[in-house]
Protein backbone atom coordinates (compact mmCIF):
# COMPACT_ATOMS: atom_id res chain seq x y z
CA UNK A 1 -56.21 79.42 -98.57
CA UNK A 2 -53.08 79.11 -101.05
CA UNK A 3 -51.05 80.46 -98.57
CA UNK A 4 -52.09 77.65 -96.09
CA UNK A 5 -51.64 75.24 -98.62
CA UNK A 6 -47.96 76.45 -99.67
CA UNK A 7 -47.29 76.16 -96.10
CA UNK A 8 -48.29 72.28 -95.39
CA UNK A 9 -46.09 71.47 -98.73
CA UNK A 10 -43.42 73.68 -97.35
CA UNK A 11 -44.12 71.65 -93.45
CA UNK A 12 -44.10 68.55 -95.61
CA UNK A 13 -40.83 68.66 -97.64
CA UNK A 14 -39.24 69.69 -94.72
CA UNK A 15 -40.57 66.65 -92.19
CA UNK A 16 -39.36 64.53 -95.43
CA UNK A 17 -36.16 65.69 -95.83
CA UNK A 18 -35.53 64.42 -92.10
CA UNK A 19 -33.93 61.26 -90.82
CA UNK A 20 -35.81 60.71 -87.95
CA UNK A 21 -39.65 59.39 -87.87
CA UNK A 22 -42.19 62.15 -87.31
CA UNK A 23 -45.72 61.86 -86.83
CA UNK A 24 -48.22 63.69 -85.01
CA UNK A 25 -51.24 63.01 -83.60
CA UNK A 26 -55.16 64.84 -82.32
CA UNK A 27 -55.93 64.74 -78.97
CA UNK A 28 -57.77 60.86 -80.06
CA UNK A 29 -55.10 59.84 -80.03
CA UNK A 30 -55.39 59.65 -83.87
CA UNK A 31 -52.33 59.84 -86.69
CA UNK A 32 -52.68 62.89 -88.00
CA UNK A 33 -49.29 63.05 -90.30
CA UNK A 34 -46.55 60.60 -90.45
CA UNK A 35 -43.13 61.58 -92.61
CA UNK A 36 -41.02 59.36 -95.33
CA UNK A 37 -38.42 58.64 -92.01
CA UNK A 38 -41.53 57.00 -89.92
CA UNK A 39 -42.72 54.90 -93.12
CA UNK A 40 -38.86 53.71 -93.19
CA UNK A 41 -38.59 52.49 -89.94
CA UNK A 42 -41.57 50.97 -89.18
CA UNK A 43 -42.41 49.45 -92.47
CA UNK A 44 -46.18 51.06 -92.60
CA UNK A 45 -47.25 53.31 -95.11
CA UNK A 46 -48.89 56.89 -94.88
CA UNK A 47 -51.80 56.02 -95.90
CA UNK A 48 -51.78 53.11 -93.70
CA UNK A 49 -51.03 55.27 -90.59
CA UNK A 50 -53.11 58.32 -91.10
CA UNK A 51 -56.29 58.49 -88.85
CA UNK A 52 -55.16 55.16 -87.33
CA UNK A 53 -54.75 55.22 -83.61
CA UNK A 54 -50.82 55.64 -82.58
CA UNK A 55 -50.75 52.05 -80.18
CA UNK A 56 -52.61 50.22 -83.07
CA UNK A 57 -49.74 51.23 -85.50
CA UNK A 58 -46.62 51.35 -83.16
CA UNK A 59 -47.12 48.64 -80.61
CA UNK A 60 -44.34 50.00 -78.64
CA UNK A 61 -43.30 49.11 -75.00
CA UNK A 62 -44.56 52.04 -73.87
CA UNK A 63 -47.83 52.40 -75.02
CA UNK A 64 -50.09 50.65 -72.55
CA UNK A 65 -47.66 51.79 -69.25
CA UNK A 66 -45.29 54.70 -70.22
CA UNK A 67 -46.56 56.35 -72.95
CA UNK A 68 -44.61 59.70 -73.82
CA UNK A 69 -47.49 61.63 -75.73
CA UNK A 70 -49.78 61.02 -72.74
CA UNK A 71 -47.52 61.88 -70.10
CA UNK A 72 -45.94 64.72 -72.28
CA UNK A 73 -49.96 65.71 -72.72
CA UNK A 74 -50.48 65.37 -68.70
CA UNK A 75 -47.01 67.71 -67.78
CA UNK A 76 -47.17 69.91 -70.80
CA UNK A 77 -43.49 69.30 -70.64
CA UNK A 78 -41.27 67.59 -73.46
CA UNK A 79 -40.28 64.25 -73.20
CA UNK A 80 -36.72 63.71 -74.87
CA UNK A 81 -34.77 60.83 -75.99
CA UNK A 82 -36.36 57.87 -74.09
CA UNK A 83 -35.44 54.54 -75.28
CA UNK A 84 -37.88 51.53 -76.11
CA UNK A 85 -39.01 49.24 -78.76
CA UNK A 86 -42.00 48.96 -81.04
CA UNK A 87 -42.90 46.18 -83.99
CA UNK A 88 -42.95 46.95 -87.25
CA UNK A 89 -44.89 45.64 -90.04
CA UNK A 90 -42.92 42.30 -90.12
CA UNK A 91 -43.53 42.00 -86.48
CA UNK A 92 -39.94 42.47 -85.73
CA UNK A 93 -38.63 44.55 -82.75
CA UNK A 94 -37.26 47.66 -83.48
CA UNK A 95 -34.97 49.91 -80.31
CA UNK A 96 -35.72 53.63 -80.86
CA UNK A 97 -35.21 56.43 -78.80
CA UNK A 98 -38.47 58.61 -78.90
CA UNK A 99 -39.29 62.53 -77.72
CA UNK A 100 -42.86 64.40 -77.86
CA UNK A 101 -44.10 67.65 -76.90
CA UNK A 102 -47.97 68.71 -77.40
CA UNK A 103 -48.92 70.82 -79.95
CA UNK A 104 -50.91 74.30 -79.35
CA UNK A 105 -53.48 76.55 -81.31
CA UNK A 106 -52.53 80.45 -81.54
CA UNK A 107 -54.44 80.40 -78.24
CA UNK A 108 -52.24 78.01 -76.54
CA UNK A 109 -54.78 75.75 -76.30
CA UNK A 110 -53.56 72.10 -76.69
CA UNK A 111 -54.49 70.71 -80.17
CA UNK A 112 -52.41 67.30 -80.21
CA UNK A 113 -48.75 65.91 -80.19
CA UNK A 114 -45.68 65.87 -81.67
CA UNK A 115 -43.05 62.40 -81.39
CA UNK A 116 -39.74 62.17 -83.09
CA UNK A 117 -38.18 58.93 -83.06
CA UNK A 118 -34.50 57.93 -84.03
CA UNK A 119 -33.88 53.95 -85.12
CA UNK A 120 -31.21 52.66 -83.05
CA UNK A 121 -30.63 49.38 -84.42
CA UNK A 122 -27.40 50.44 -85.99
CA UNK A 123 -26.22 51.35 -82.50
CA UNK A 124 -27.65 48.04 -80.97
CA UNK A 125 -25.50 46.01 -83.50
CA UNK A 126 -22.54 47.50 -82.76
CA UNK A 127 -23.38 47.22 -78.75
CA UNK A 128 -23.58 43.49 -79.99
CA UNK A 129 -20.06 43.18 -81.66
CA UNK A 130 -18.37 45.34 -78.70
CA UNK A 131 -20.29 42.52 -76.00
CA UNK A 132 -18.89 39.89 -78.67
CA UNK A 133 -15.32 41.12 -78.43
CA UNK A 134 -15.09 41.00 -74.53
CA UNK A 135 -17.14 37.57 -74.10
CA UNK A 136 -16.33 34.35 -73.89
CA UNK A 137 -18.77 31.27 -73.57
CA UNK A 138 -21.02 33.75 -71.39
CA UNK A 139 -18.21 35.43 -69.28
CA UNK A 140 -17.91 38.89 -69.67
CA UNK A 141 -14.79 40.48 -69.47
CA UNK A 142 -12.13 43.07 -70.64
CA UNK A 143 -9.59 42.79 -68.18
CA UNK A 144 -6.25 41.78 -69.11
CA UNK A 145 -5.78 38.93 -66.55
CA UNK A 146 -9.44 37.13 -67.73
CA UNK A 147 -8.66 38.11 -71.40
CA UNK A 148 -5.09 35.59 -70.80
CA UNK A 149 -7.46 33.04 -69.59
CA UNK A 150 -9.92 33.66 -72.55
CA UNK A 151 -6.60 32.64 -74.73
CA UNK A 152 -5.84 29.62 -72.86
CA UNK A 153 -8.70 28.24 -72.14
CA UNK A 154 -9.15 26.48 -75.44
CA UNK A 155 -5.84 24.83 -75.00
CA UNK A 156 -6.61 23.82 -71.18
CA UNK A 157 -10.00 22.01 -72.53
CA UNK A 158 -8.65 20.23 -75.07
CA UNK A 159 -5.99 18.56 -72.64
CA UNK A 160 -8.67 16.99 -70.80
CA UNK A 161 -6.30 17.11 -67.58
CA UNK A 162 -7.71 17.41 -63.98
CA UNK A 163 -8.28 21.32 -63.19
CA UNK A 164 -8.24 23.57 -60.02
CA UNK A 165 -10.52 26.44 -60.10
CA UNK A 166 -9.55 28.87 -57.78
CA UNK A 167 -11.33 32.49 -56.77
CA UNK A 168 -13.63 34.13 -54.16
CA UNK A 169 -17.44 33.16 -54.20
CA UNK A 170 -19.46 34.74 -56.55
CA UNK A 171 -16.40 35.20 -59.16
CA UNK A 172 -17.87 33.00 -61.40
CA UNK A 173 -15.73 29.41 -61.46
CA UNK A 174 -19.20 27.63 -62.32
CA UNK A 175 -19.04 29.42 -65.63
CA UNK A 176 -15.30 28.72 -66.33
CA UNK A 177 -15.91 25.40 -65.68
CA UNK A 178 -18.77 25.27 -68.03
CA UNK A 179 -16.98 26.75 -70.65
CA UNK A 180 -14.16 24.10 -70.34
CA UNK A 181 -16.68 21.52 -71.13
CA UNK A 182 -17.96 23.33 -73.95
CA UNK A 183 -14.73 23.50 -75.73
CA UNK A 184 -13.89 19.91 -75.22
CA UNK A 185 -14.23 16.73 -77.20
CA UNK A 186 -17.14 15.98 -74.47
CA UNK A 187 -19.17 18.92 -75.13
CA UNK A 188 -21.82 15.91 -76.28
CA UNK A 189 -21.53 14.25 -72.96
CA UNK A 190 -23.17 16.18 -69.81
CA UNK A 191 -21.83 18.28 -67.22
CA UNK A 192 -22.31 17.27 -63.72
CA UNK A 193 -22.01 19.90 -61.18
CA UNK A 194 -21.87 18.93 -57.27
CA UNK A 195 -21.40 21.39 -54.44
CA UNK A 196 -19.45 19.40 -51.92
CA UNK A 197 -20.17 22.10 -49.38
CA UNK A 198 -24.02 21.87 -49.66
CA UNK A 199 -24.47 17.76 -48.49
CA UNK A 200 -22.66 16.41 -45.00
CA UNK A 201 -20.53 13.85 -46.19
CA UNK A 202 -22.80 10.46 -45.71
CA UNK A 203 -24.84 11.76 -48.10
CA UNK A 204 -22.75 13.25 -50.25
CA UNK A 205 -20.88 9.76 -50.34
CA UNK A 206 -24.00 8.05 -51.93
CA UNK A 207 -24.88 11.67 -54.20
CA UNK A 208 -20.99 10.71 -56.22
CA UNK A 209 -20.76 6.99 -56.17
CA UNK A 210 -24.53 5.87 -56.39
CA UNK A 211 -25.48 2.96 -54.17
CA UNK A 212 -27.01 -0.63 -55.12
CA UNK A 213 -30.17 -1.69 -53.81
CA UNK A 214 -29.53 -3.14 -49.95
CA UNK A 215 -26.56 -0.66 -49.46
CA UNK A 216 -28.65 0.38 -46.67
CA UNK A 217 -32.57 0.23 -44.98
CA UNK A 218 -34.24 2.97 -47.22
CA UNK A 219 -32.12 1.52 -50.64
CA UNK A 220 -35.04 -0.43 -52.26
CA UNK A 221 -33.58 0.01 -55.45
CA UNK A 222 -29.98 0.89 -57.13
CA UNK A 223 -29.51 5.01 -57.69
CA UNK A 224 -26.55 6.09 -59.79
CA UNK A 225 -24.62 8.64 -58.38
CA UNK A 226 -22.85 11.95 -60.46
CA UNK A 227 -20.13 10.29 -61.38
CA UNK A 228 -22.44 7.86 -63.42
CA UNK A 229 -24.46 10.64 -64.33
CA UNK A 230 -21.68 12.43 -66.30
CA UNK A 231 -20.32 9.63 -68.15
CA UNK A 232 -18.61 10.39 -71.12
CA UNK A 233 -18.56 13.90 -69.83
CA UNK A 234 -17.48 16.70 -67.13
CA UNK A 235 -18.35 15.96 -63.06
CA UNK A 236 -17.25 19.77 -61.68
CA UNK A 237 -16.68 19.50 -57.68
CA UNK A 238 -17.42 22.98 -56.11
CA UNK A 239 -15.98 23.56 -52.62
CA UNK A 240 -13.39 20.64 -52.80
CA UNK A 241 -12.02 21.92 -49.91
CA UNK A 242 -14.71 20.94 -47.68
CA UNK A 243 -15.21 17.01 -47.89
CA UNK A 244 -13.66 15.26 -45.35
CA UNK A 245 -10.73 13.31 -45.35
CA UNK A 246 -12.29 9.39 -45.33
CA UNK A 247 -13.84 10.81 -48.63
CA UNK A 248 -10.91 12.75 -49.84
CA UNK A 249 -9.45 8.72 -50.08
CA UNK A 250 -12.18 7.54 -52.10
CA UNK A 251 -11.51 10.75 -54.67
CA UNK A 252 -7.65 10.03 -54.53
CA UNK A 253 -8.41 6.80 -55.96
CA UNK A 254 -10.83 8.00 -58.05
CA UNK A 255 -8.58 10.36 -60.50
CA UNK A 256 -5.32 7.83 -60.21
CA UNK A 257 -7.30 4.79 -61.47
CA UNK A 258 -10.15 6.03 -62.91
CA UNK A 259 -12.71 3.04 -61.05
CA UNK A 260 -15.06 3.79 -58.33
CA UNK A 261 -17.66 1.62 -56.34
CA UNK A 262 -20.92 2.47 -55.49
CA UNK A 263 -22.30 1.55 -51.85
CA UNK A 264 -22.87 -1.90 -51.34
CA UNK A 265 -21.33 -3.24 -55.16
CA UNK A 266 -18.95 -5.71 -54.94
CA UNK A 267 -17.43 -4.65 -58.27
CA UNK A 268 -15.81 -1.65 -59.58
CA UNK A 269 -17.56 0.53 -62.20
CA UNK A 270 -14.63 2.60 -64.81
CA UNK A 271 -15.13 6.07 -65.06
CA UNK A 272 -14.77 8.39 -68.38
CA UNK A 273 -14.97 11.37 -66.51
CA UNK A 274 -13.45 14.58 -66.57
CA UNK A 275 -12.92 15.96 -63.13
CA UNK A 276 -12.66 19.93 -62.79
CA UNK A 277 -12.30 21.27 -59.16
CA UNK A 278 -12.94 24.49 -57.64
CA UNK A 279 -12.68 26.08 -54.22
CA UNK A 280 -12.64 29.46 -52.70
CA UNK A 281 -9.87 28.18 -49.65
CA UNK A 282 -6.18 28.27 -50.10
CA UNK A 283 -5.65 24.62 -50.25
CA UNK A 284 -1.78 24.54 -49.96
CA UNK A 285 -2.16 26.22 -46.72
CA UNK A 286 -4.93 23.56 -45.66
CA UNK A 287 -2.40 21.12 -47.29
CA UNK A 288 0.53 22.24 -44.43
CA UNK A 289 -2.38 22.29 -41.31
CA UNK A 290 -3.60 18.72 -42.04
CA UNK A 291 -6.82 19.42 -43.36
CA UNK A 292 -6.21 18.43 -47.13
CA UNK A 293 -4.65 15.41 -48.13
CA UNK A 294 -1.58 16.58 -50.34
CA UNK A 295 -1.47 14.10 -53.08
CA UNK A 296 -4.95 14.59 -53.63
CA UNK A 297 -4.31 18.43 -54.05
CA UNK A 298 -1.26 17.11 -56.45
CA UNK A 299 -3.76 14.63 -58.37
CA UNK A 300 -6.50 17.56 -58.89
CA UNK A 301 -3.76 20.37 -59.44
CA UNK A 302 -2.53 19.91 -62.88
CA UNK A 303 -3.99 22.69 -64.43
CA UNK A 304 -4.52 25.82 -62.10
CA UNK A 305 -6.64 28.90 -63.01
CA UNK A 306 -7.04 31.48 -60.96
CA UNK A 307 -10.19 34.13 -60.98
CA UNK A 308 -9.59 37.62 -60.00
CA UNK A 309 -11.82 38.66 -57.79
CA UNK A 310 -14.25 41.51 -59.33
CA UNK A 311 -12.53 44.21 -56.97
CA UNK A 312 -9.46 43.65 -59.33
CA UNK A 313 -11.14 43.86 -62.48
CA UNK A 314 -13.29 46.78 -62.23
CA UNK A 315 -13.28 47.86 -65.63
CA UNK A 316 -15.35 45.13 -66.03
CA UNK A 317 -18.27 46.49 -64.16
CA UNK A 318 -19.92 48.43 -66.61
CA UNK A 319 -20.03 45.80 -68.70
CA UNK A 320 -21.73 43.74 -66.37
CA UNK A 321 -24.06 46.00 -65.03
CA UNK A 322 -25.31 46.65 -68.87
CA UNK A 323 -25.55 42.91 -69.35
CA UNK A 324 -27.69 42.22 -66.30
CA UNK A 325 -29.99 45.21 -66.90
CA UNK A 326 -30.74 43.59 -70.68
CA UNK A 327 -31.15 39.68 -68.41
CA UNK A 328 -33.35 41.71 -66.20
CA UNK A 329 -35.27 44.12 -68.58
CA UNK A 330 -36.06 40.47 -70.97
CA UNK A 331 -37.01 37.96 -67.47
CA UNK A 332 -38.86 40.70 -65.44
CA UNK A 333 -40.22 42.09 -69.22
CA UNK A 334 -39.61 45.77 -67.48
CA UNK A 335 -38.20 48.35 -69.83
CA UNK A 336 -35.07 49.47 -68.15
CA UNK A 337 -32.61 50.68 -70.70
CA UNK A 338 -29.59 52.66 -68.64
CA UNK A 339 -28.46 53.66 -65.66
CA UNK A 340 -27.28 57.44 -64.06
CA UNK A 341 -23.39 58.33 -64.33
CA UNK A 342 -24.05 58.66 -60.34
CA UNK A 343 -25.38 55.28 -59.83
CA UNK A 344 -22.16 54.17 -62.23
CA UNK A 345 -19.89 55.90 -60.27
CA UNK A 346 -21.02 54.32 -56.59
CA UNK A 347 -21.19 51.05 -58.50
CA UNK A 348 -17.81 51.19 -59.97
CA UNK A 349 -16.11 52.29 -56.96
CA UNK A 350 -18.02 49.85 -54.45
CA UNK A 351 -15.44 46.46 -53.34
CA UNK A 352 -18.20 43.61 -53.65
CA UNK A 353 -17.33 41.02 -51.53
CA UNK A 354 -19.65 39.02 -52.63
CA UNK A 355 -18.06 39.50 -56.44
CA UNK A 356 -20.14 39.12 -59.54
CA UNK A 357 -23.18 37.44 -57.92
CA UNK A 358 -23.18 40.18 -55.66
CA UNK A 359 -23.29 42.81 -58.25
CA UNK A 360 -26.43 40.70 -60.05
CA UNK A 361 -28.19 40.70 -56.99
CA UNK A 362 -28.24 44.53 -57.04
CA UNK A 363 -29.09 45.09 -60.28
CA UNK A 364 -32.03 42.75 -59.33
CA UNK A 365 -32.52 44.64 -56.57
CA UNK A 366 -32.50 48.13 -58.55
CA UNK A 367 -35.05 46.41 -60.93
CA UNK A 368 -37.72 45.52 -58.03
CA UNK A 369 -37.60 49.43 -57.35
CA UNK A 370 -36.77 51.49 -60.62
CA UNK A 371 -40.51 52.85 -61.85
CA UNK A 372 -38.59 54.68 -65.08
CA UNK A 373 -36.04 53.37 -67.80
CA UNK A 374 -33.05 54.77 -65.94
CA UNK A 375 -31.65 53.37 -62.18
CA UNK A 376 -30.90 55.56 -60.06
CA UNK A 377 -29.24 56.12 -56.76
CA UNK A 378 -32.32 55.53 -54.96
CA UNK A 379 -32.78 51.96 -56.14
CA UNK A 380 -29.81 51.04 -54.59
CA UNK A 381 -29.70 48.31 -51.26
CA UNK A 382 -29.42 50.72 -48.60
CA UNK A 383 -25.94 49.24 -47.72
CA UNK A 384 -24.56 50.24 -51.19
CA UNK A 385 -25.71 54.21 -51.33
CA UNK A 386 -23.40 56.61 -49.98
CA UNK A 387 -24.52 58.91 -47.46
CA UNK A 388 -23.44 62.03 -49.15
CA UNK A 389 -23.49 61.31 -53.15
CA UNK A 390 -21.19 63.71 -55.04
CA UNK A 391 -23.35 64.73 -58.18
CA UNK A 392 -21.96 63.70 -61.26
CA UNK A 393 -22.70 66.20 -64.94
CA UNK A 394 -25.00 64.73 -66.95
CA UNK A 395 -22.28 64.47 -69.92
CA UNK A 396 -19.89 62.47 -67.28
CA UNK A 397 -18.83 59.69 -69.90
CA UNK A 398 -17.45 56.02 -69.40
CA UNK A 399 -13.79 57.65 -70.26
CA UNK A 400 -14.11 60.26 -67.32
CA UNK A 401 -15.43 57.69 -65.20
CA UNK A 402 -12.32 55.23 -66.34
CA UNK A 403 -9.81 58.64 -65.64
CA UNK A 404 -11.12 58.73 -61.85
CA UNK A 405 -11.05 55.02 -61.42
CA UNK A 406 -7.30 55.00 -62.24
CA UNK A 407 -6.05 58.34 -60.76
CA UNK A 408 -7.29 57.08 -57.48
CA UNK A 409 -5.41 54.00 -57.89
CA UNK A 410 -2.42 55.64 -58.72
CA UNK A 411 -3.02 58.21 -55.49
CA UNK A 412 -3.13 55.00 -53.66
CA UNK A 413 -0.10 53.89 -54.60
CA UNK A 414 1.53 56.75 -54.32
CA UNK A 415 1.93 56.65 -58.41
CA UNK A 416 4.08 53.68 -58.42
CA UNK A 417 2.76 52.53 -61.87
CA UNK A 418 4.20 48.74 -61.28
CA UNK A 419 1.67 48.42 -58.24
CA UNK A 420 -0.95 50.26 -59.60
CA UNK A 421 -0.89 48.03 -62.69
CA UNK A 422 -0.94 45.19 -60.48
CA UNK A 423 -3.58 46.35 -58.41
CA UNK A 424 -5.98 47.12 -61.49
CA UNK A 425 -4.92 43.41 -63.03
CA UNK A 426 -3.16 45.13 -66.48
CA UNK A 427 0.30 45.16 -67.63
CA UNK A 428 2.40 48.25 -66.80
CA UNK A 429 2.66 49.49 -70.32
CA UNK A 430 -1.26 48.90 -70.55
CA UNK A 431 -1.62 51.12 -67.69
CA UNK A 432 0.91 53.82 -69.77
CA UNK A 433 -1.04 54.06 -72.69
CA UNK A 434 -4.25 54.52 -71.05
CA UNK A 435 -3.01 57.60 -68.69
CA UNK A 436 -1.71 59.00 -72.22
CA UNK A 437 -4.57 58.44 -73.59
CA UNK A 438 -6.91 60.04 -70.75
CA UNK A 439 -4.70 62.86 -70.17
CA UNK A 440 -3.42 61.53 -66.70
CA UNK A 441 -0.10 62.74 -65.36
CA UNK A 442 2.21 61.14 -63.12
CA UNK A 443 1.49 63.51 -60.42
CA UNK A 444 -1.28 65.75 -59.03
């Protein structure tokens, strides 16, 4: 008996003495001990916990779906290091990363559970600052071409010129044009945003410039149009490059004298509006063919930016992909917390046509099929998975993955570092350091 007792003060001390939470449980279900580390990070006592039912204290994300000690009690195999959140005492969320394995008699018959759990809200914190440091009014980026536009963008909004947003679809000129308003002296007044593409160009007439009441049969009653609507604020034209040229006129005049008239008025209306344009067309070459009225390209081109598309900023993808999977693990309220170094690596080297929007849309996708917290290859569109998929070692790291990425670019290019560099959207000395730093040579 004194023996047995020497040994639960000895088990004690030594689940104590440990940073992690520890508890264990019978197979009710019911606390059965619960260490100085577990008290910590929850913010529930011992005394509190013991005999208490492990949902009723934790409340984790797991519990009612996924819970580790059942499934770990189901396999007899260990669960390790599986990410989720419970609420502590103050009813705040807390990330851990949990592990269990069952608990036998000297007959091997199984007598309860085991779960460790580690408090990752240090880690999440400094996830937070790292996001912080590569974002900018919700755009997400580390590449050296956005980070230039990160610096001038300030400058840009403040000038309240006419802008040109150009880049591919899906590369994310909606944002950009966003953030411009945001960082102007309108960010009171509202942002408009009009795809010209979307409306043939009767309508689309009437949807800028509003109409008075007898314009035409169905106008009973005056409507303003977006141009009234963002008063005092930002009207953003997507897909300039499609409205025709009779409406390309009423535009023109428009930015030079800053009047408009709605259908029907016999009287011009002023407009305090900043205009910012975008298009995914080369509009100088539409310029030369005809199509695009060349001083309304000079009147809307004062300030040009120019989006990479996401092919040429791939260093950018895992960053992404980790900030969709936290939009999709909060709106779908699925805990998905990572995904494989395989699915990374088919991900990372994939061209997206469709650029950013396309890479959302598969992350979607991958949440509609994922039934664990990791993505795999499997819950990849069909187009997107390899047919042969090169394993990848468990340990493979976002460095490794970053070494591949650029040796292949430098095979490409035959290790001409000037077109590699200009190819992977960095400066040539940029593109130095890192192969020092990753142990690349200049040959293989």
């Amino acid at each position: 008996m004194i023996d047995k007792i020497n040994n639960d003060k000895t088990t004690e001390i030594i689940l104590n003495s440990i940073a992690d939470g520890v508890f264990t449980v019978d197979r009710e279900w019911r606390i059965t001990s619960f260490n100085k580390a577990a008290e910590e990070i929850t913010g529930i006592l011992k005394e509190e916990a013991i005999g208490q039912r492990c949902s009723d204290v934790f409340h984790a994300s797991i519990c009612e779906t996924n819970c580790a000690l059942r499934e770990t009690f189901k396999t007899k195999r260990p669960v390790v290091n599986r990410a989720v959140y419970i609420i502590d005492a103050d009813g705040d969320k807390i990330p851990i990363s949990i592990s269990a394995a069952v608990l036998k008699d000297k007959s091997g018959n199984v007598i309860g559970g085991v779960e460790t759990f580690r408090d990752l809200s240090t880690i999440e914190e400094l996830r937070r600052e790292l996001e912080k440091k590569y974002s900018f009014n919700d755009i997400i980026s580390k590449n050296d071409k956005m980070l230039q536009l990160f610096n001038i963008l300030p400058s840009i909004a403040q000038s309240d010129s006419t802008v040109l947003i150009e880049g591919e679809s899906g590369t994310g000129k909606e944002l950009f044009a966003r953030a411009l308003h945001n960082l102007s002296y309108r960010k009171d007044g509202p942002i408009v945003a009009v795809n010209c593409a979307a409306l043939p160009d009767t309508l689309l007439e009437s949807e800028l410039f509003g109409y008075k009441a007898g314009a035409f049969t169905d106008a009973r009653k005056d409507k303003p149009g977006r141009f009234a609507m963002a008063e005092t604020g930002t009207i953003f034209l997507d897909e300039i490059a499609d409205i025709s040229p009779a409406l390309q006129v009423r535009l023109l005049r428009v930015i030079q004298e800053r009047t408009y008239e709605p259908l029907g008025a016999t009287e011009s209306v002023k407009a305090d509006v900043r205009i910012v344009t975008a298009t995914n067309r080369d509009l100088e070459k539409l310029v030369k063919s005809g199509e695009f009225r060349q001083d309304l390209f000079y009147r809307i081109n004062v300030v040009r930016i120019k989006l990479p598309p996401l092919r040429e900023r791939k260093e950018d993808i895992p960053l992404l992909i980790e900030h969709f999977i936290r939009r999709y693990s909060n709106l779908k309220k699925k805990l998905i917390t990572d995904i494989s170094p395989e699915t990374l690596a088919i991900l990372v080297n994939y061209d997206y046509p469709g650029n950013i929007r396309e890479l959302e849309n598969i992350i979607e996708y991958a949440f509609a099929l994922c039934q664990g917290t990791v993505i795999n290859v499997n819950n990849l569109p069909e187009n997107i998975r390899p047919e042969e998929i090169r394993p990848l070692a468990k340990s493979t790291s976002m460095k490794d993955l970053e070494a591949v990425y650029i040796t292949e670019a430098l095979k490409r290019n035959n290790f001409n570092k000037k077109k590699t560099a200009e190819e992977l959207g960095m400066h040539k000395t940029t593109l130095w350091r890192k192969m020092k730093r990753l142990g690349i040579h200049n040959s293989t």
